[in-house]
PDB file of N, CA and C in Angstrom:
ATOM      1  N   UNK A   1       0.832  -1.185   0.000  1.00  0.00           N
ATOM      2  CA  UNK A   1       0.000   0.000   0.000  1.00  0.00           C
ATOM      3  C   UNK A   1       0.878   1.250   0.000  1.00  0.00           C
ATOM      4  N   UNK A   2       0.245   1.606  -0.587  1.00  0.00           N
ATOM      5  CA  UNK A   2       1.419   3.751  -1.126  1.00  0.00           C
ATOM      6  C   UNK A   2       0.315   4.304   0.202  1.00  0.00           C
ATOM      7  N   UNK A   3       0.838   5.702   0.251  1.00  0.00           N
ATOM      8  CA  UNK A   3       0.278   6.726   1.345  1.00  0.00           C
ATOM      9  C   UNK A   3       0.428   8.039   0.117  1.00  0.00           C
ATOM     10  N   UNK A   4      -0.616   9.012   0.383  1.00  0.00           N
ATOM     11  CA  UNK A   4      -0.217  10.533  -0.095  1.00  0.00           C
ATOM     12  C   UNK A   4      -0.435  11.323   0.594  1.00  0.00           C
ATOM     13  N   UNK A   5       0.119  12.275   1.282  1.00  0.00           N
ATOM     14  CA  UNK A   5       0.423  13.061   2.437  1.00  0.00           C
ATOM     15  C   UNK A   5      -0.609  14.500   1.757  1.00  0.00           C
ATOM     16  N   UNK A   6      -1.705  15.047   2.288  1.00  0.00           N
ATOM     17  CA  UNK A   6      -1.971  16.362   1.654  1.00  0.00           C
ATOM     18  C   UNK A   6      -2.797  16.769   2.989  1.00  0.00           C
ATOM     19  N   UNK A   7      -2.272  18.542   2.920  1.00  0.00           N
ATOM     20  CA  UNK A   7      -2.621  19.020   4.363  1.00  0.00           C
ATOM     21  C   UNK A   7      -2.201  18.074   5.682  1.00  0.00           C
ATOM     22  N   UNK A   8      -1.176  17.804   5.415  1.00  0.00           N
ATOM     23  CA  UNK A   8      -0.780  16.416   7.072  1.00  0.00           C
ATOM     24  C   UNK A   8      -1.222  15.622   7.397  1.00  0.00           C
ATOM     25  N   UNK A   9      -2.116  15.575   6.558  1.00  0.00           N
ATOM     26  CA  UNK A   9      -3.184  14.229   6.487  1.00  0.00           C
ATOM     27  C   UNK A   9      -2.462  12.988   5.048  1.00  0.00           C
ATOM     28  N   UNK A  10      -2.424  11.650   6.305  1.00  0.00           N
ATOM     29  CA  UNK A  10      -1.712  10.893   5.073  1.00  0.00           C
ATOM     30  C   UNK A  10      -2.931   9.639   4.546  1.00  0.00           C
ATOM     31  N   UNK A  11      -3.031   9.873   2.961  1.00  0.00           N
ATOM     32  CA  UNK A  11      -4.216   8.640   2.874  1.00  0.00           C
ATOM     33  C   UNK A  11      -4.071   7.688   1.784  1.00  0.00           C
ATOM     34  N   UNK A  12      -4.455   6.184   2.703  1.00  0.00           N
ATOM     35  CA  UNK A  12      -4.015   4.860   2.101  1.00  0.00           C
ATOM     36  C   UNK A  12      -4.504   4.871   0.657  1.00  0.00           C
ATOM     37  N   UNK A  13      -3.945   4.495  -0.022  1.00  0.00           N
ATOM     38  CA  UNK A  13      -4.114   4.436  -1.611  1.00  0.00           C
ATOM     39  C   UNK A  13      -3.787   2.673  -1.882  1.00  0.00           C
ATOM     40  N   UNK A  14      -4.841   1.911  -3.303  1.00  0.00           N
ATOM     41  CA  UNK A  14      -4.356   0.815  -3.112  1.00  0.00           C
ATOM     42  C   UNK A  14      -3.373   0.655  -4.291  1.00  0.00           C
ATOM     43  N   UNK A  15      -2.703  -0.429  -4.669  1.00  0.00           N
ATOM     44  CA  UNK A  15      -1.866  -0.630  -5.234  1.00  0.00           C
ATOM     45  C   UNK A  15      -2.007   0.137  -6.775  1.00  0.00           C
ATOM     46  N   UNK A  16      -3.465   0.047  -7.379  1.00  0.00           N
ATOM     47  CA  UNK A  16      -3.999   1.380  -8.304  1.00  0.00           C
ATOM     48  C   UNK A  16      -3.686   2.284  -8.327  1.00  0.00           C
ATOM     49  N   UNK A  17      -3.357   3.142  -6.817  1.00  0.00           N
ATOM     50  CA  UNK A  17      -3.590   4.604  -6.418  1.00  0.00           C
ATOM     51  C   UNK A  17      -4.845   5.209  -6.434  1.00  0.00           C
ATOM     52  N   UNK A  18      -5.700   4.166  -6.358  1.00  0.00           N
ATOM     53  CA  UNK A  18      -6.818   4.614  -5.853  1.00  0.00           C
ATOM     54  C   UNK A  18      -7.503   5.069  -4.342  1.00  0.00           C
ATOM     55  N   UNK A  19      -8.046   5.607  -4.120  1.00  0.00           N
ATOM     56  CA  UNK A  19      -8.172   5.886  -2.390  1.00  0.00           C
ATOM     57  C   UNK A  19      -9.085   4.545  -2.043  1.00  0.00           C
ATOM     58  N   UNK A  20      -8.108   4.698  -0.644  1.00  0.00           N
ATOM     59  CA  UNK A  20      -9.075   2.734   0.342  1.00  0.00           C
ATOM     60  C   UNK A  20     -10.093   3.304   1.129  1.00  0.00           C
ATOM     61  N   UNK A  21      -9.781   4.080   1.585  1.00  0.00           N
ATOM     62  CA  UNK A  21     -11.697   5.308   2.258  1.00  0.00           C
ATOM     63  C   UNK A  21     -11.763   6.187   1.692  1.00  0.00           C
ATOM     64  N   UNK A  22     -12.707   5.981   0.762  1.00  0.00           N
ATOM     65  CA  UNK A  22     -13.579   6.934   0.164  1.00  0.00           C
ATOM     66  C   UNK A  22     -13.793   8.451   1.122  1.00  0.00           C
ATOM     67  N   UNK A  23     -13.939   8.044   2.714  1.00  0.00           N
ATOM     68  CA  UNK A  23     -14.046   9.200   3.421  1.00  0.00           C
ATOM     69  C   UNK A  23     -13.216   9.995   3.797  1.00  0.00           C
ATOM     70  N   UNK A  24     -12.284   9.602   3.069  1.00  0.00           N
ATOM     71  CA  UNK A  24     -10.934  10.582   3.801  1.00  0.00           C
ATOM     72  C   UNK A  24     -10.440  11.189   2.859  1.00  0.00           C
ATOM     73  N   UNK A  25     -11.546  11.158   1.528  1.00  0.00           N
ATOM     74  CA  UNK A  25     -10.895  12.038   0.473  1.00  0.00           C
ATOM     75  C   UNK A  25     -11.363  13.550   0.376  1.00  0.00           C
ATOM     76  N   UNK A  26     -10.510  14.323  -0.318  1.00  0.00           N
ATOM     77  CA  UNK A  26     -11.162  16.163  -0.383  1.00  0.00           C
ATOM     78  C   UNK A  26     -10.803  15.997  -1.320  1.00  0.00           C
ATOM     79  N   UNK A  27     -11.366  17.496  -1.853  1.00  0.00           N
ATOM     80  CA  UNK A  27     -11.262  18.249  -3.285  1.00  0.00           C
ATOM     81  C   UNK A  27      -9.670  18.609  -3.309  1.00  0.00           C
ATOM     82  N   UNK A  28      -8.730  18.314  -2.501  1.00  0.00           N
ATOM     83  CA  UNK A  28      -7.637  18.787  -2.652  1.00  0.00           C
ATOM     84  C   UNK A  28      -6.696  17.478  -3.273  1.00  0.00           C
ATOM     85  N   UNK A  29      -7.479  16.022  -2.790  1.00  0.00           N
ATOM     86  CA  UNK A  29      -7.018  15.081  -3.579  1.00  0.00           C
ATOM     87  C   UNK A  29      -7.171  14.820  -4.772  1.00  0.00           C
ATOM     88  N   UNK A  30      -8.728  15.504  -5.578  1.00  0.00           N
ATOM     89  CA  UNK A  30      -8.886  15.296  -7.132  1.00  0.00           C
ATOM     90  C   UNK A  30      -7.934  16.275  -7.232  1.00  0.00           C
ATOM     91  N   UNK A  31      -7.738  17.579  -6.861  1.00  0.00           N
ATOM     92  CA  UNK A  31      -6.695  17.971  -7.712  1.00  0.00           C
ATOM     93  C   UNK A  31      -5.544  17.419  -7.702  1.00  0.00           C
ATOM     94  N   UNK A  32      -4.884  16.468  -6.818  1.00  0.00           N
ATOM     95  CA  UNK A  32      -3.590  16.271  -7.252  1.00  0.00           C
ATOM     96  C   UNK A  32      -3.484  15.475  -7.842  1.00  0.00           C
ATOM     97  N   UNK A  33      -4.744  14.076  -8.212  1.00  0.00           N
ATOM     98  CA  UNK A  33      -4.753  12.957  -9.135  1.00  0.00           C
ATOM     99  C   UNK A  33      -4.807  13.613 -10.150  1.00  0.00           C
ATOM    100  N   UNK A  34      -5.977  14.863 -10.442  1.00  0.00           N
ATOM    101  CA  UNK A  34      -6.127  15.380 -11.335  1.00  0.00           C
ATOM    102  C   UNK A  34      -4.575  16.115 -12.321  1.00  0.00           C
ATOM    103  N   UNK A  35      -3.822  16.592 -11.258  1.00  0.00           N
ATOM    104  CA  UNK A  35      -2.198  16.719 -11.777  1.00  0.00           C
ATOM    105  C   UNK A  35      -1.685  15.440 -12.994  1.00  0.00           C
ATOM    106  N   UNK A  36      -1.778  14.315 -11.733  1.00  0.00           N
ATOM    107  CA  UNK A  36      -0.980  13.262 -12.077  1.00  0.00           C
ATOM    108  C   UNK A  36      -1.955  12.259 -13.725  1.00  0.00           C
ATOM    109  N   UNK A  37      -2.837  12.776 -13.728  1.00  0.00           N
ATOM    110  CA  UNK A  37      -4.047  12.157 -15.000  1.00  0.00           C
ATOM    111  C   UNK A  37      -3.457  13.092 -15.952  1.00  0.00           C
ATOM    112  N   UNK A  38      -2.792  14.164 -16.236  1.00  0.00           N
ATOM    113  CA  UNK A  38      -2.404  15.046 -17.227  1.00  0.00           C
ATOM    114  C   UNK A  38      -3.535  16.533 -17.279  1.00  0.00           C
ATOM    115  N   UNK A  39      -4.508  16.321 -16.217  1.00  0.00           N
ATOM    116  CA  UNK A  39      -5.440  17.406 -16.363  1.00  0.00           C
ATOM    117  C   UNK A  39      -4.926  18.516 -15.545  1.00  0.00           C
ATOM    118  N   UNK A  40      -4.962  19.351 -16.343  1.00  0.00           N
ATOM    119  CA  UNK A  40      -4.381  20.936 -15.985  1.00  0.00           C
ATOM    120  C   UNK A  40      -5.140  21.464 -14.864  1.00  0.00           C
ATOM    121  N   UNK A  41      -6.489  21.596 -14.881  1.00  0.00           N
ATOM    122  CA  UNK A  41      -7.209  22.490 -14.436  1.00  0.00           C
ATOM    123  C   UNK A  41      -8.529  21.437 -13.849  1.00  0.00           C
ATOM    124  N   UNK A  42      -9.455  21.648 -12.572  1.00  0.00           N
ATOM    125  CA  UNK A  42     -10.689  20.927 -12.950  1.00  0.00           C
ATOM    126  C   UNK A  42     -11.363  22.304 -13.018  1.00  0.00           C
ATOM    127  N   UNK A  43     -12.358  21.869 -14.101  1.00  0.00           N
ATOM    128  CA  UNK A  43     -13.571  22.962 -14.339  1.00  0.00           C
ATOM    129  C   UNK A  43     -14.881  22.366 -13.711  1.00  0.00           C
ATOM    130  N   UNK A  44     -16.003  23.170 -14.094  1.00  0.00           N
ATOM    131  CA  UNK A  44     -17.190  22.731 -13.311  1.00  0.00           C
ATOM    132  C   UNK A  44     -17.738  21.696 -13.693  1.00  0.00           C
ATOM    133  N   UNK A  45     -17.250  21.307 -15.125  1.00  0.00           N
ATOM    134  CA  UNK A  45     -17.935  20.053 -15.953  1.00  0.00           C
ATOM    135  C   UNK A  45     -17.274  18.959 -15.261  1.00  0.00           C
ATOM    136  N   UNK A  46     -15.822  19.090 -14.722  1.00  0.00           N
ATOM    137  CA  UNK A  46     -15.469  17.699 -14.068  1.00  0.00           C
ATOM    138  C   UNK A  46     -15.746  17.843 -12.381  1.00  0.00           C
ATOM    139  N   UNK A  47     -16.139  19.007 -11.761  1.00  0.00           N
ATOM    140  CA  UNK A  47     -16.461  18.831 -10.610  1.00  0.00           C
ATOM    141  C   UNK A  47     -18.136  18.250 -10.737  1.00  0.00           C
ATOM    142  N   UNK A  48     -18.924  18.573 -11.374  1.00  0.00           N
ATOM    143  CA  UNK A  48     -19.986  17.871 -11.750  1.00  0.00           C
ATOM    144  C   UNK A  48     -19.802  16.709 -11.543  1.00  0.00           C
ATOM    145  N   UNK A  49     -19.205  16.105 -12.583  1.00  0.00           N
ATOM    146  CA  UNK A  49     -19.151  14.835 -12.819  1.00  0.00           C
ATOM    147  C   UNK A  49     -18.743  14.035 -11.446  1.00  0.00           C
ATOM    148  N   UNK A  50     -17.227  14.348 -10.895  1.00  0.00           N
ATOM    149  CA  UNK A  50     -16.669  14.466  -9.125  1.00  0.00           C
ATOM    150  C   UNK A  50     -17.908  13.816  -8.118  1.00  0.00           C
ATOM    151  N   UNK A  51     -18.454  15.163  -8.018  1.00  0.00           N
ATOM    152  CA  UNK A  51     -19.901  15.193  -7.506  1.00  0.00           C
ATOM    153  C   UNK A  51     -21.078  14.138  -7.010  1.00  0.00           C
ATOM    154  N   UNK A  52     -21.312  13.909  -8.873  1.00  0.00           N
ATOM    155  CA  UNK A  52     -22.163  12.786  -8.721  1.00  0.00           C
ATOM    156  C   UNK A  52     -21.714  11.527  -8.539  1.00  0.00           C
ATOM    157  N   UNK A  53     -20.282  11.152  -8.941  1.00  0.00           N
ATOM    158  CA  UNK A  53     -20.108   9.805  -8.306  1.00  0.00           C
ATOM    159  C   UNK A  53     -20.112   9.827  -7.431  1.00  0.00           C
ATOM    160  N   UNK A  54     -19.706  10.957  -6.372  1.00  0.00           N
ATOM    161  CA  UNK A  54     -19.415  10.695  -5.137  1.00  0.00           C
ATOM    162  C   UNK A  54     -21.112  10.531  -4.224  1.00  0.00           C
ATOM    163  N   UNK A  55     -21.972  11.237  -4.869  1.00  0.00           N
ATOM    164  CA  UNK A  55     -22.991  11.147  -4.369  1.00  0.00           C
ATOM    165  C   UNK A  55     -23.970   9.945  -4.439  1.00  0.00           C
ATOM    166  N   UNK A  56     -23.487   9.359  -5.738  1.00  0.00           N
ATOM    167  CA  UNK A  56     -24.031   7.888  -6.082  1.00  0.00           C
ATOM    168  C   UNK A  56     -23.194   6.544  -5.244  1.00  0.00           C
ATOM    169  N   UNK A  57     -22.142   7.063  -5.091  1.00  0.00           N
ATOM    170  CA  UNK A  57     -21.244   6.058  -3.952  1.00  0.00           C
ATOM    171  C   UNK A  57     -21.790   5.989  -2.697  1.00  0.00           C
ATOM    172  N   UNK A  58     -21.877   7.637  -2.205  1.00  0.00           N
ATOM    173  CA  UNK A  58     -22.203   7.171  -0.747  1.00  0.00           C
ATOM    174  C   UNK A  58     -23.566   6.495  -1.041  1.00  0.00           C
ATOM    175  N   UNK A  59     -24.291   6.575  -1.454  1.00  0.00           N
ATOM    176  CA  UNK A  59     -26.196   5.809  -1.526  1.00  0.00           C
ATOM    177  C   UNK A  59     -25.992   4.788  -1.603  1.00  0.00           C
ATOM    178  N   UNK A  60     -25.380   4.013  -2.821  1.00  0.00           N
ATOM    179  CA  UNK A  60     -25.322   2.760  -2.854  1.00  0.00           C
ATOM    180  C   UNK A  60     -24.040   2.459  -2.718  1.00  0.00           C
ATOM    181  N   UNK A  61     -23.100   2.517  -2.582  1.00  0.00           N
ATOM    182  CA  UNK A  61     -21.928   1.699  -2.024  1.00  0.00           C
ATOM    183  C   UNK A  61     -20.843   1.187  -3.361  1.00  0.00           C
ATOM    184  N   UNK A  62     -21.171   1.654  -4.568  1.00  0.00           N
ATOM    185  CA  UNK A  62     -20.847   1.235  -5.827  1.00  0.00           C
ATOM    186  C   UNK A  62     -20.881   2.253  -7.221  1.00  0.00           C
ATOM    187  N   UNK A  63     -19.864   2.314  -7.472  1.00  0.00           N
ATOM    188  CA  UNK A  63     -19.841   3.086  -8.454  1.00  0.00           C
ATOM    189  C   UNK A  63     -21.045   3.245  -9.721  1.00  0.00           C
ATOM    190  N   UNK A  64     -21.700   4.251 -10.006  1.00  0.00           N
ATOM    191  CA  UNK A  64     -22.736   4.087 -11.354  1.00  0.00           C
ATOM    192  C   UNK A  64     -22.428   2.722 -12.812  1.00  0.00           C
ATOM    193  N   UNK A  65     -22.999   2.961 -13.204  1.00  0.00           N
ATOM    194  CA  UNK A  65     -22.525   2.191 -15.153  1.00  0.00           C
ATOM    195  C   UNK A  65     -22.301   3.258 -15.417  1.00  0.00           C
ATOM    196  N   UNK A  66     -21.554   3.007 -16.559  1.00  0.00           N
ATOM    197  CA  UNK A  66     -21.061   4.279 -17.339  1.00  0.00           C
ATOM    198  C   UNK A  66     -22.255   5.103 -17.507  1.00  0.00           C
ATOM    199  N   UNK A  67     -23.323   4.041 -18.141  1.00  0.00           N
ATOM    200  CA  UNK A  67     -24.367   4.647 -18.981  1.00  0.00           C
ATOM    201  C   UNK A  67     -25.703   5.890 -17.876  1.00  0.00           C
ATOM    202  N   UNK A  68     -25.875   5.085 -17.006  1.00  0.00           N
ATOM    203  CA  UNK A  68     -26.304   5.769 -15.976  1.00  0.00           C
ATOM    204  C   UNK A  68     -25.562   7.404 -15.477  1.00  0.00           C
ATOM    205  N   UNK A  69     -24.486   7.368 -15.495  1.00  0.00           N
ATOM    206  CA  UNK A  69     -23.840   8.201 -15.092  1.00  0.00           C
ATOM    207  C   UNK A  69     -23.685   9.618 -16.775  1.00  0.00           C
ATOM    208  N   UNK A  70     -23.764   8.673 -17.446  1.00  0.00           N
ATOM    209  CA  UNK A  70     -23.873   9.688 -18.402  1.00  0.00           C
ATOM    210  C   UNK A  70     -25.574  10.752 -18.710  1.00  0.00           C
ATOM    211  N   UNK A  71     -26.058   9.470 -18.474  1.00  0.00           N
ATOM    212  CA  UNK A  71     -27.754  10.241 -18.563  1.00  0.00           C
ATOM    213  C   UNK A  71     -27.817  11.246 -17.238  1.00  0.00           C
ATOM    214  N   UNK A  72     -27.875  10.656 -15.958  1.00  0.00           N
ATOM    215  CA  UNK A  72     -27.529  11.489 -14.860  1.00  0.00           C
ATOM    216  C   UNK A  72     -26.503  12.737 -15.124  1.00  0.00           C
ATOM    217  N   UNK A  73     -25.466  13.122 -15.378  1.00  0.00           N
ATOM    218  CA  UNK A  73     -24.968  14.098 -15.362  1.00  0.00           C
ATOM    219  C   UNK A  73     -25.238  15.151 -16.826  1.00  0.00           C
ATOM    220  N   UNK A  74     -25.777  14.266 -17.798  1.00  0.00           N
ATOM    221  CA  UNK A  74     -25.788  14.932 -19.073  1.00  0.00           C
ATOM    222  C   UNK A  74     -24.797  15.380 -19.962  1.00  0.00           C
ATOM    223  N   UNK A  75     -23.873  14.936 -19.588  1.00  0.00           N
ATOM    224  CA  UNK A  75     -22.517  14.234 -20.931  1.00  0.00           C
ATOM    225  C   UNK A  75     -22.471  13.396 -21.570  1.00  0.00           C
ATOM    226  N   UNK A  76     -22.073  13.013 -22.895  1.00  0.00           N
ATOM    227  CA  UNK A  76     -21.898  11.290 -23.378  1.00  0.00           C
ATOM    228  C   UNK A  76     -20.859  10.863 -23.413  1.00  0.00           C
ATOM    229  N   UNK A  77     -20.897  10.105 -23.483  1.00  0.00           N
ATOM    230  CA  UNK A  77     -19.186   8.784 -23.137  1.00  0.00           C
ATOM    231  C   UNK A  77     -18.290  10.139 -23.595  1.00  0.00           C
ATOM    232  N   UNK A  78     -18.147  10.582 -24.763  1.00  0.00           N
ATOM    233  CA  UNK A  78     -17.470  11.214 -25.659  1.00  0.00           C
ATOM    234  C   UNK A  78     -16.736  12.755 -24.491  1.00  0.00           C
ATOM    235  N   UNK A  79     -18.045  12.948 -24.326  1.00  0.00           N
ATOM    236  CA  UNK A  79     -17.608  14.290 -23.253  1.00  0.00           C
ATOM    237  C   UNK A  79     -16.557  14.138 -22.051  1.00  0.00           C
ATOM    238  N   UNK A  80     -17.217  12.446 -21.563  1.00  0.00           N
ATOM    239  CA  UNK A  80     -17.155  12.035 -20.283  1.00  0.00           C
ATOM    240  C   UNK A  80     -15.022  11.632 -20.690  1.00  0.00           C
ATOM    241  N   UNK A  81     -14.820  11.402 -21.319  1.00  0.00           N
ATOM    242  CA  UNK A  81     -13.548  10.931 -21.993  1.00  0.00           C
ATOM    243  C   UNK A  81     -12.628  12.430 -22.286  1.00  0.00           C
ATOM    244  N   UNK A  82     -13.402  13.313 -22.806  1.00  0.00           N
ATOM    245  CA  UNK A  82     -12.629  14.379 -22.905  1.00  0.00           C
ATOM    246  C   UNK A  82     -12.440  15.560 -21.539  1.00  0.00           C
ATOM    247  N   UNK A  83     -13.188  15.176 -20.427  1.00  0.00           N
ATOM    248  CA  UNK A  83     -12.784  15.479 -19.724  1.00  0.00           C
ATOM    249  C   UNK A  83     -11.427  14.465 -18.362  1.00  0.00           C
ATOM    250  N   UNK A  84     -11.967  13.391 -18.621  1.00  0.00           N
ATOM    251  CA  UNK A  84     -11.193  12.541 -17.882  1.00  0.00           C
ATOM    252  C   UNK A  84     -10.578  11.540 -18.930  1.00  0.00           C
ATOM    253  N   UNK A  85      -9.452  11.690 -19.529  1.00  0.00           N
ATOM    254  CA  UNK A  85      -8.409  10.983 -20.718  1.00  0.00           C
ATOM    255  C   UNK A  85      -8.750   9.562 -20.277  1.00  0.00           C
ATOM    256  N   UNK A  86      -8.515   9.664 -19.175  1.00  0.00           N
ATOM    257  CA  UNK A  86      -7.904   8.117 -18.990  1.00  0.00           C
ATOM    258  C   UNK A  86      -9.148   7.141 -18.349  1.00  0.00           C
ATOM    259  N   UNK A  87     -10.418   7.767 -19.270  1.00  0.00           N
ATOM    260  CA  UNK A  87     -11.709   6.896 -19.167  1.00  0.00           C
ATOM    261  C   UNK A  87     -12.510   7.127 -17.833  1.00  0.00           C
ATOM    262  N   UNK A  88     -13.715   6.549 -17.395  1.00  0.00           N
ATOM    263  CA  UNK A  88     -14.693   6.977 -16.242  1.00  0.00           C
ATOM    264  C   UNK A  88     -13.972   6.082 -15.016  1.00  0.00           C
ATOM    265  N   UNK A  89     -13.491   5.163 -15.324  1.00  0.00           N
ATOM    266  CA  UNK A  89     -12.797   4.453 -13.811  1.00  0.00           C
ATOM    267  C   UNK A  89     -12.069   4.873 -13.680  1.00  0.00           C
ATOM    268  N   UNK A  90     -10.529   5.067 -14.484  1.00  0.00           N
ATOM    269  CA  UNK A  90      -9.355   5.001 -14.181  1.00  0.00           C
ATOM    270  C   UNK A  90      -9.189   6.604 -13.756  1.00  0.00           C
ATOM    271  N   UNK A  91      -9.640   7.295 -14.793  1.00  0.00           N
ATOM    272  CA  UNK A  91     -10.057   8.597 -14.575  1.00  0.00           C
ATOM    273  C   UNK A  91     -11.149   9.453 -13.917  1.00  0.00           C
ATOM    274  N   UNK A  92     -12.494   9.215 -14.088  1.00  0.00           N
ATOM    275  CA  UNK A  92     -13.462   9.729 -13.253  1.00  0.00           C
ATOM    276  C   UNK A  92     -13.472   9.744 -11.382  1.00  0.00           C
ATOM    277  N   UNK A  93     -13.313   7.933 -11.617  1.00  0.00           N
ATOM    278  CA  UNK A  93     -13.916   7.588 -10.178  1.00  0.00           C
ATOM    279  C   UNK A  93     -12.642   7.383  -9.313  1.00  0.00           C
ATOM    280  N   UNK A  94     -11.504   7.440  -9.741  1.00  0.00           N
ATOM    281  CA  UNK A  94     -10.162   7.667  -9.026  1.00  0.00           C
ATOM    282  C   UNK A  94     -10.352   9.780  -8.480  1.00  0.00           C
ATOM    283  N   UNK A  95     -10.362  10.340  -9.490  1.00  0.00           N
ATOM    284  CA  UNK A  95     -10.092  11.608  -8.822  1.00  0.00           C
ATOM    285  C   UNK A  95     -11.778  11.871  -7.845  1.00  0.00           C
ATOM    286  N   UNK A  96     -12.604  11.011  -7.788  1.00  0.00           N
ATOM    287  CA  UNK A  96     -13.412  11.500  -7.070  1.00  0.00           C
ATOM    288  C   UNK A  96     -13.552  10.583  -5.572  1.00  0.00           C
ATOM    289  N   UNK A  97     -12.401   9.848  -5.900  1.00  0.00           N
ATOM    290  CA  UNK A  97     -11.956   9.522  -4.387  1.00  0.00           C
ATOM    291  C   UNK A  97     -12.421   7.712  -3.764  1.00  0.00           C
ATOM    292  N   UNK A  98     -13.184   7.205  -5.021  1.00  0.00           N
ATOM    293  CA  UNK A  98     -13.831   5.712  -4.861  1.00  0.00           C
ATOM    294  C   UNK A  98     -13.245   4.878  -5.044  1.00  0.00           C
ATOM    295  N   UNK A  99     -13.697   3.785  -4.657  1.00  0.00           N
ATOM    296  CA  UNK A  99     -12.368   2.233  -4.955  1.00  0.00           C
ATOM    297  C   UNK A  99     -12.630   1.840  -6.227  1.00  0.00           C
ATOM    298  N   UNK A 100     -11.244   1.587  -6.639  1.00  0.00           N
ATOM    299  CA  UNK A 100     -11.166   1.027  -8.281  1.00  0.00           C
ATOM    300  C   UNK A 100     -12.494   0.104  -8.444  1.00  0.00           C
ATOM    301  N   UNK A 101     -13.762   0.828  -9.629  1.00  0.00           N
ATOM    302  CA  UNK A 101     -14.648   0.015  -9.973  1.00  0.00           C
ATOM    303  C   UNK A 101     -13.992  -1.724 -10.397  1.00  0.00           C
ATOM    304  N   UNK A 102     -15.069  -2.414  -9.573  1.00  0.00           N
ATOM    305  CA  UNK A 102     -15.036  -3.922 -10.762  1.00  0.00           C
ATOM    306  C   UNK A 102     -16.214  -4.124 -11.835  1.00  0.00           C
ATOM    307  N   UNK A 103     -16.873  -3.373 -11.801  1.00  0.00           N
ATOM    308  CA  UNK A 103     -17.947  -3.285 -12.875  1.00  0.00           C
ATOM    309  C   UNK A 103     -17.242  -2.786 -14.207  1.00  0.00           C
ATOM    310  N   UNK A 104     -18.538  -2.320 -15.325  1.00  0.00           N
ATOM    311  CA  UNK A 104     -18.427  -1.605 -15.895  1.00  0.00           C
ATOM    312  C   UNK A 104     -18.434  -0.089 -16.258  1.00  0.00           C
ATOM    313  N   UNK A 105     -17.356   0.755 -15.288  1.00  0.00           N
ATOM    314  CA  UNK A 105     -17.302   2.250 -15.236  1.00  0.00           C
ATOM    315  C   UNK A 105     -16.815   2.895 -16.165  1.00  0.00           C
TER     316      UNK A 105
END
């Protein structure tokens, strides 16, 4: 297991670099995944997006389908890709702080 230290706060990441509690993540951790994904900046279209996984995680315990998540936020795959390169799991649901989907994200 890796650690990433932000604000003195250090949090378990799994061998992915994905976060292992979802609850111990902030907006200060998408930005630094968001660094390390090649994304410059987050805008409101990817805090949106942020958002609702995180809000669909805590309810049910599991990341959306892609497809769900696209109707829900009102992007299509296409959008959802050009804001997060490196696809809705590897990219979406990592900077918004959830455990590496085993579904289809």
């Amino acid at each position: 297991m890796a650690f990433i230290e932000i604000g003195g706060k250090q949090i378990e990441l799994d061998e992915d670099g994905f976060v292992v509690n979802p609850d111990e993540w902030t907006d200060d951790v998408a930005i630094m995944f968001a660094e390390g994904e090649g994304i410059k900046e987050l805008t409101e279209d990817h805090w949106k997006v942020i958002r609702y996984l995180r809000d669909y995680y805590k309810q049910f315990q599991v990341a959306p389908m892609v497809r769900k998540m696209c109707k829900q936020t009102g992007y299509s795959l296409k959008q959802i890709y050009e804001l997060f390169p490196s696809g809705p799991a590897k990219g979406a649901c990592k900077l918004a702080g959830l455990p590496k989907p085993t579904g289809c994200v």
